[in-house]
C-alpha atoms as a PDB file:
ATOM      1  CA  UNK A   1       9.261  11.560  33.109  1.00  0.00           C
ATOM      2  CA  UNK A   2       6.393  10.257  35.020  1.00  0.00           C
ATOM      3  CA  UNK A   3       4.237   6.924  34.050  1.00  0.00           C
ATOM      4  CA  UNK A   4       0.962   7.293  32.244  1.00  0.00           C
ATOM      5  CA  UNK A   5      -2.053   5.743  33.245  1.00  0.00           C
ATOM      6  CA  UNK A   6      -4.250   4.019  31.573  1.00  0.00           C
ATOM      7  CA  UNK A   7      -7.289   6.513  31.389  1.00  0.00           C
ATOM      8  CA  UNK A   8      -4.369   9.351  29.863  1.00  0.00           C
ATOM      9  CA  UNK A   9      -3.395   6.944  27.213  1.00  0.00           C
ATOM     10  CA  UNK A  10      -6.585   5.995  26.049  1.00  0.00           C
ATOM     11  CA  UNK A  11      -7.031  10.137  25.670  1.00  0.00           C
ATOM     12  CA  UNK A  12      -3.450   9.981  23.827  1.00  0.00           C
ATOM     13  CA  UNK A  13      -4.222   6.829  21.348  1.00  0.00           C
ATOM     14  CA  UNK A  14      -7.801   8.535  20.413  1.00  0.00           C
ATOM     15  CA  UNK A  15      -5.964  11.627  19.782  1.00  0.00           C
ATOM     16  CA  UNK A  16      -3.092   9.629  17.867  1.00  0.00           C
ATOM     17  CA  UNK A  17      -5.992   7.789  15.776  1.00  0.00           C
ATOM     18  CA  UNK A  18      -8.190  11.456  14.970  1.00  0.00           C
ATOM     19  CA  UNK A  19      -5.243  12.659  13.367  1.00  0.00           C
ATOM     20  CA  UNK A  20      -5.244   9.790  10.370  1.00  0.00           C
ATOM     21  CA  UNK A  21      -6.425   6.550   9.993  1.00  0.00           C
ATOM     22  CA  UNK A  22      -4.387   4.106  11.912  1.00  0.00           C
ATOM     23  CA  UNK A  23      -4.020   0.680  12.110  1.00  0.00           C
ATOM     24  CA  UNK A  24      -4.365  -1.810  15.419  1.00  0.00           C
ATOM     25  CA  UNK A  25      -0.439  -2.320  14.847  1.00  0.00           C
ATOM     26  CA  UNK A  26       0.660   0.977  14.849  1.00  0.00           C
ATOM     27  CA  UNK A  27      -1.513   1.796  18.056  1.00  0.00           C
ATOM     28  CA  UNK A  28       0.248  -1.252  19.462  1.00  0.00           C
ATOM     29  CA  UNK A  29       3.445  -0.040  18.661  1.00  0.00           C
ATOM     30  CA  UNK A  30       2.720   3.925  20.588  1.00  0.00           C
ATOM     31  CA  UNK A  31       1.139   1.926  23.587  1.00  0.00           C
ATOM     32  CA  UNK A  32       4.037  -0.245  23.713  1.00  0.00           C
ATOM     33  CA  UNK A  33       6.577   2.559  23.938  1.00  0.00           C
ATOM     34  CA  UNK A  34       4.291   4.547  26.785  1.00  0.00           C
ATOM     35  CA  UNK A  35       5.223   1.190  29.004  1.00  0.00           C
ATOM     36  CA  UNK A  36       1.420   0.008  29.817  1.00  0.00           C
ATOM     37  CA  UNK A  37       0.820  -3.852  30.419  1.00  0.00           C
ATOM     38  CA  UNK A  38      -0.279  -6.160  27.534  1.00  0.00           C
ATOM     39  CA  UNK A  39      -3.812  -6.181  29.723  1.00  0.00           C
ATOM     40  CA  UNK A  40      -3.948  -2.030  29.373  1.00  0.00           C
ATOM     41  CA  UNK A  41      -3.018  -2.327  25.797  1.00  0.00           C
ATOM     42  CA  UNK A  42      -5.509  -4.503  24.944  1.00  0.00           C
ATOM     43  CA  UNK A  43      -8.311  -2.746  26.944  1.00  0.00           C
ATOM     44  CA  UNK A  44      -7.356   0.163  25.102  1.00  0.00           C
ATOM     45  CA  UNK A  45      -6.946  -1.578  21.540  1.00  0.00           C
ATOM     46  CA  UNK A  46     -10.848  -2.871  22.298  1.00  0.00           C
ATOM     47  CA  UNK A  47     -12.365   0.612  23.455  1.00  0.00           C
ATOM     48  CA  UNK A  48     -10.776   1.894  20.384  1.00  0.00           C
ATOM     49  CA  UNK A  49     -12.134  -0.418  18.208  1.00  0.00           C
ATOM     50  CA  UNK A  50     -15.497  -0.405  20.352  1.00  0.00           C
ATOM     51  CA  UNK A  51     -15.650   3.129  19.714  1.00  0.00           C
ATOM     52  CA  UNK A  52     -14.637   3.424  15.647  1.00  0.00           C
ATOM     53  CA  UNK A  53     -11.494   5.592  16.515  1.00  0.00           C
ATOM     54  CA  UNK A  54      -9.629   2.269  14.954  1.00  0.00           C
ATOM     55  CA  UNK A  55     -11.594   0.234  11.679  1.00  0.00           C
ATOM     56  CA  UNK A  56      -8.845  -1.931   9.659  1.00  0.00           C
ATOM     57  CA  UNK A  57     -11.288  -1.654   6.407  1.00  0.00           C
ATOM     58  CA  UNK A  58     -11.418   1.969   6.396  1.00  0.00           C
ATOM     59  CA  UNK A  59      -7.638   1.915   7.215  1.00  0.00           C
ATOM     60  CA  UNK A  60      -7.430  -0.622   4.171  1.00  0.00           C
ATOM     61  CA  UNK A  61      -9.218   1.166   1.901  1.00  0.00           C
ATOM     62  CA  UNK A  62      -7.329   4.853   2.783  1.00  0.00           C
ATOM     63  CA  UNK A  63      -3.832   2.959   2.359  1.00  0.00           C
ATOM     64  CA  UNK A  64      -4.798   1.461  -0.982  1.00  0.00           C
ATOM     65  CA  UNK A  65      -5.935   4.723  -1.939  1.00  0.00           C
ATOM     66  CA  UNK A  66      -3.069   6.632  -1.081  1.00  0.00           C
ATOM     67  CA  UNK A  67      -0.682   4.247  -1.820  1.00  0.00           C
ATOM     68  CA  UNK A  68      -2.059   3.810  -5.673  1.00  0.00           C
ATOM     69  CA  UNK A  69      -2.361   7.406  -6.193  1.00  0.00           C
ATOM     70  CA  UNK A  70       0.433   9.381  -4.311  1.00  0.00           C
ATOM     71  CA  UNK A  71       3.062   6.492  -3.744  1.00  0.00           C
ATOM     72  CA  UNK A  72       1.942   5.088  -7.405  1.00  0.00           C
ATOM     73  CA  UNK A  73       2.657   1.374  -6.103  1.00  0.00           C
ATOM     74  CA  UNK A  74       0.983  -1.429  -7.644  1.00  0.00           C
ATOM     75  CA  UNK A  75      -1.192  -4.141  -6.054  1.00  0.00           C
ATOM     76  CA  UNK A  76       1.135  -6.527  -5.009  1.00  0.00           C
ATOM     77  CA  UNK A  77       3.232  -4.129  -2.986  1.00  0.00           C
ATOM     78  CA  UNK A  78       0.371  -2.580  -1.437  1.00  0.00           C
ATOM     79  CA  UNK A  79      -0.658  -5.811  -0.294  1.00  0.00           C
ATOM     80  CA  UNK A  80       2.495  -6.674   1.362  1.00  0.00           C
ATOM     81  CA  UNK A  81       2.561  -3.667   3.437  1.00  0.00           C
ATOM     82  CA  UNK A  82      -0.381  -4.402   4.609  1.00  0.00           C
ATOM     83  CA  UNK A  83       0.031  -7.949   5.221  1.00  0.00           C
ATOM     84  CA  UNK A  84       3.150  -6.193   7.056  1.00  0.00           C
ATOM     85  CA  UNK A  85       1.062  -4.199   9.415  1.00  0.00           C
ATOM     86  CA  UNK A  86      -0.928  -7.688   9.907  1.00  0.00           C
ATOM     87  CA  UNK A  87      -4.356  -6.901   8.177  1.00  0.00           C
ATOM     88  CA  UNK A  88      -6.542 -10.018   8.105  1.00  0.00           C
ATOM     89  CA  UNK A  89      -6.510 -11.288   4.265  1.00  0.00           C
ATOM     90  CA  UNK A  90     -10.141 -10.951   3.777  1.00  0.00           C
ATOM     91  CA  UNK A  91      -9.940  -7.282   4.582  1.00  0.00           C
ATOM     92  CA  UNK A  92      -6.605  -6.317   2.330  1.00  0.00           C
ATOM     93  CA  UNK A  93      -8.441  -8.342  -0.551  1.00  0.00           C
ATOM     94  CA  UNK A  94     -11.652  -5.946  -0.255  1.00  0.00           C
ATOM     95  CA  UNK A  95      -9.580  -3.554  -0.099  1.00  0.00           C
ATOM     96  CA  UNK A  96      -7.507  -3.758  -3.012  1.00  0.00           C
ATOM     97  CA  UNK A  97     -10.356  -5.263  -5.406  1.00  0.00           C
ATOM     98  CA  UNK A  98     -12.174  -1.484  -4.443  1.00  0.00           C
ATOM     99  CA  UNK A  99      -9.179  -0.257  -7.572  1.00  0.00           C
ATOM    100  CA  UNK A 100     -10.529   1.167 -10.278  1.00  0.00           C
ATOM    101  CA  UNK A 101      -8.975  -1.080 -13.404  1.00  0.00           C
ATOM    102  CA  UNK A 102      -8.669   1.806 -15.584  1.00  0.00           C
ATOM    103  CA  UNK A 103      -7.094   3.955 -13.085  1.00  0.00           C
ATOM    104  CA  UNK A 104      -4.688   1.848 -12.314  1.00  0.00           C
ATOM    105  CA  UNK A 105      -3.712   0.995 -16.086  1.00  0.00           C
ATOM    106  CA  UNK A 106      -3.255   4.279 -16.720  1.00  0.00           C
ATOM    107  CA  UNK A 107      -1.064   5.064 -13.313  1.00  0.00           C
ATOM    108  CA  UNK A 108       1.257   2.330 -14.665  1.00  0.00           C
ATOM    109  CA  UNK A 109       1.015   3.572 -17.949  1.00  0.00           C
ATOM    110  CA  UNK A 110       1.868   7.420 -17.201  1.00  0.00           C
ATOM    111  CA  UNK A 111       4.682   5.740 -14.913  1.00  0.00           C
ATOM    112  CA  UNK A 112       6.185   3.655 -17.490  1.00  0.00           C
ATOM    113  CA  UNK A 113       5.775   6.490 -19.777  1.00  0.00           C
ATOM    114  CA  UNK A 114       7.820   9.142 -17.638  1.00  0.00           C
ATOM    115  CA  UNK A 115      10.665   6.173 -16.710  1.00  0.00           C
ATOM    116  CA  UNK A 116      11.161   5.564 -20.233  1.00  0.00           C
ATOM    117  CA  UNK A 117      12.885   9.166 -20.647  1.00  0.00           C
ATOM    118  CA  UNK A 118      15.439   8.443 -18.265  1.00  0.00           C
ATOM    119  CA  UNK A 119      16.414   4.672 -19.437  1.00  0.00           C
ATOM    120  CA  UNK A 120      19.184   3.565 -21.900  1.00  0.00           C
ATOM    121  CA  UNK A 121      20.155   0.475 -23.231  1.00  0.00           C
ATOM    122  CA  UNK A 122      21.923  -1.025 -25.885  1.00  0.00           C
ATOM    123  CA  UNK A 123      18.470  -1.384 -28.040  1.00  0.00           C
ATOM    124  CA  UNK A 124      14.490  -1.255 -27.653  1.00  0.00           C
ATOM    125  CA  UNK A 125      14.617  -4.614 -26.155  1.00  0.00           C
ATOM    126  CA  UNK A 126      17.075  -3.898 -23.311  1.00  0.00           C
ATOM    127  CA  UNK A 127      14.270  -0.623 -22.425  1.00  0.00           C
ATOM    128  CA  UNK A 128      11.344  -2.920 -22.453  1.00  0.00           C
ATOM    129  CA  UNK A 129      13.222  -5.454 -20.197  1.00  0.00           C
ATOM    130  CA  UNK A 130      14.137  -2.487 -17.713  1.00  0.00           C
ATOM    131  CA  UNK A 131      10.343  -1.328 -17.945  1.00  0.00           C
ATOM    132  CA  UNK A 132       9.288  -4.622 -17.329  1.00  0.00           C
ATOM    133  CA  UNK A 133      11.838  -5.387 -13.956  1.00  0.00           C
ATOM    134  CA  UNK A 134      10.948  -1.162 -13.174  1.00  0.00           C
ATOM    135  CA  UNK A 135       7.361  -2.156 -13.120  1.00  0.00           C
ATOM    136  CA  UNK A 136       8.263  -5.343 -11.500  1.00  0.00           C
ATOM    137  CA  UNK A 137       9.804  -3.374  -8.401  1.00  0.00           C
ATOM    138  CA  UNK A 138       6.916  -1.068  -8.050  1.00  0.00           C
ATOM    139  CA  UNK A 139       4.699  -3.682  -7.648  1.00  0.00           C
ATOM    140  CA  UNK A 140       2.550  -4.116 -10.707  1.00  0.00           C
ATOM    141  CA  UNK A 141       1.597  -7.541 -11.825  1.00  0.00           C
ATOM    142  CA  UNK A 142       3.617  -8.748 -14.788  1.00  0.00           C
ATOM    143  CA  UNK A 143       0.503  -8.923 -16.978  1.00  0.00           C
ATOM    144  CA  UNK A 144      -0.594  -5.387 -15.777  1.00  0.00           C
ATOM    145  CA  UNK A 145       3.078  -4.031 -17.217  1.00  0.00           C
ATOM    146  CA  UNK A 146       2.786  -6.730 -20.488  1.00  0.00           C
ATOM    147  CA  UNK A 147      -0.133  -4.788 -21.719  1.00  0.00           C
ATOM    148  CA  UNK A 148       0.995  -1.029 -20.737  1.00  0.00           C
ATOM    149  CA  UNK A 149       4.546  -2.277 -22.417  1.00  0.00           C
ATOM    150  CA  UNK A 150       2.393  -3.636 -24.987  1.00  0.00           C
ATOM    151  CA  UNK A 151       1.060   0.097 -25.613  1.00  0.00           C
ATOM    152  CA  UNK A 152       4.235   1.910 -25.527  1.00  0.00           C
ATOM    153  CA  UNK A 153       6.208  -0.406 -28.339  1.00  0.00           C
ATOM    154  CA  UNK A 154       3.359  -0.767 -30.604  1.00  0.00           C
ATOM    155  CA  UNK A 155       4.483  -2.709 -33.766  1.00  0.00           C
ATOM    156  CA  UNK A 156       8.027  -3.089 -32.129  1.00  0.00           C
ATOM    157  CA  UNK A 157       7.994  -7.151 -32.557  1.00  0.00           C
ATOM    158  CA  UNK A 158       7.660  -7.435 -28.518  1.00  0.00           C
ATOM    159  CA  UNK A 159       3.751  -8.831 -28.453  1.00  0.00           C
ATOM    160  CA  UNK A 160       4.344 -12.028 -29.395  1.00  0.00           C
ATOM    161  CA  UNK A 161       8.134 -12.267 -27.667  1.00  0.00           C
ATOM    162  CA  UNK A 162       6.865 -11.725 -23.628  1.00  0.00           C
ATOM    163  CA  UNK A 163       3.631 -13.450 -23.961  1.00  0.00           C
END
């Protein structure tokens, strides 16, 4: 298989980047594999960037997006896979403070409801202790799955007991 220049892979990273919104990292990672120099890659990485086919706040703000809605992860998971795929703080905070607070209530909500039907324990408590560590592991805050919790055992004894 022969080498590709750097002119071709420029043409393959735009490409790469029309398809969906990528970030620098995962660019990295393609031009990496194609065996350029670090002084290519970067010259690409910066035309790319130059040129919009690469913006880490759009990127940001599709991942939050999709993440929320399709994956139905919570904020602090979301913003450890970004911090994963090295986006600047500044940028994953604007990013994740764009959620809707209702939304994302009622996400957690409609989760907790649907996990509910599958969970037994040995009493109420036990279920609102697996909600709590099932929320936990999707990556909702703790007060976030308190108050949705909070909704679901109404007059159960549990507001005053997780506080």
């Amino acid at each position: 298989m022969k080498q590709a220049n750097e002119q071709e892979m420029l043409h393959r990273a735009a490409a790469y980047c029309s398809t969906a919104e990528r970030c620098i990292l995962d660019v990295e990672k393609k031009l990496e594999a194609a065996g350029l120099s670090k002084e290519e890659n970067e010259r690409i990485i910066a035309r790319l960037l130059k040129e919009k086919f690469i913006d880490e706040n759009r990127y940001s703000r599709c991942f939050v997006n999709d993440k929320l809605r399709f994956n139905k992860w919570g904020r602090i998971k979301i913003n450890y896979e970004l911090q994963k795929k090295n986006i600047p703080a500044v940028v994953r905070s604007n990013a994740l403070s764009d959620i809707n607070e209702t939304e994302y209530q009622e996400i957690l909500l409609s989760l907790l409801k649907s996990k509910i039907k599958s969970i037994h324990g040995k009493n109420e408590r036990d279920v609102y202790g697996k909600l709590l560590r099932f929320a936990a592991g999707r990556g909702f805050e703790s007060r976030e799955a308190l108050y949705c919790l909070k909704q679901l055992f109404k007059g159960n004894g549990y507001d005053d007991d997780f506080e």
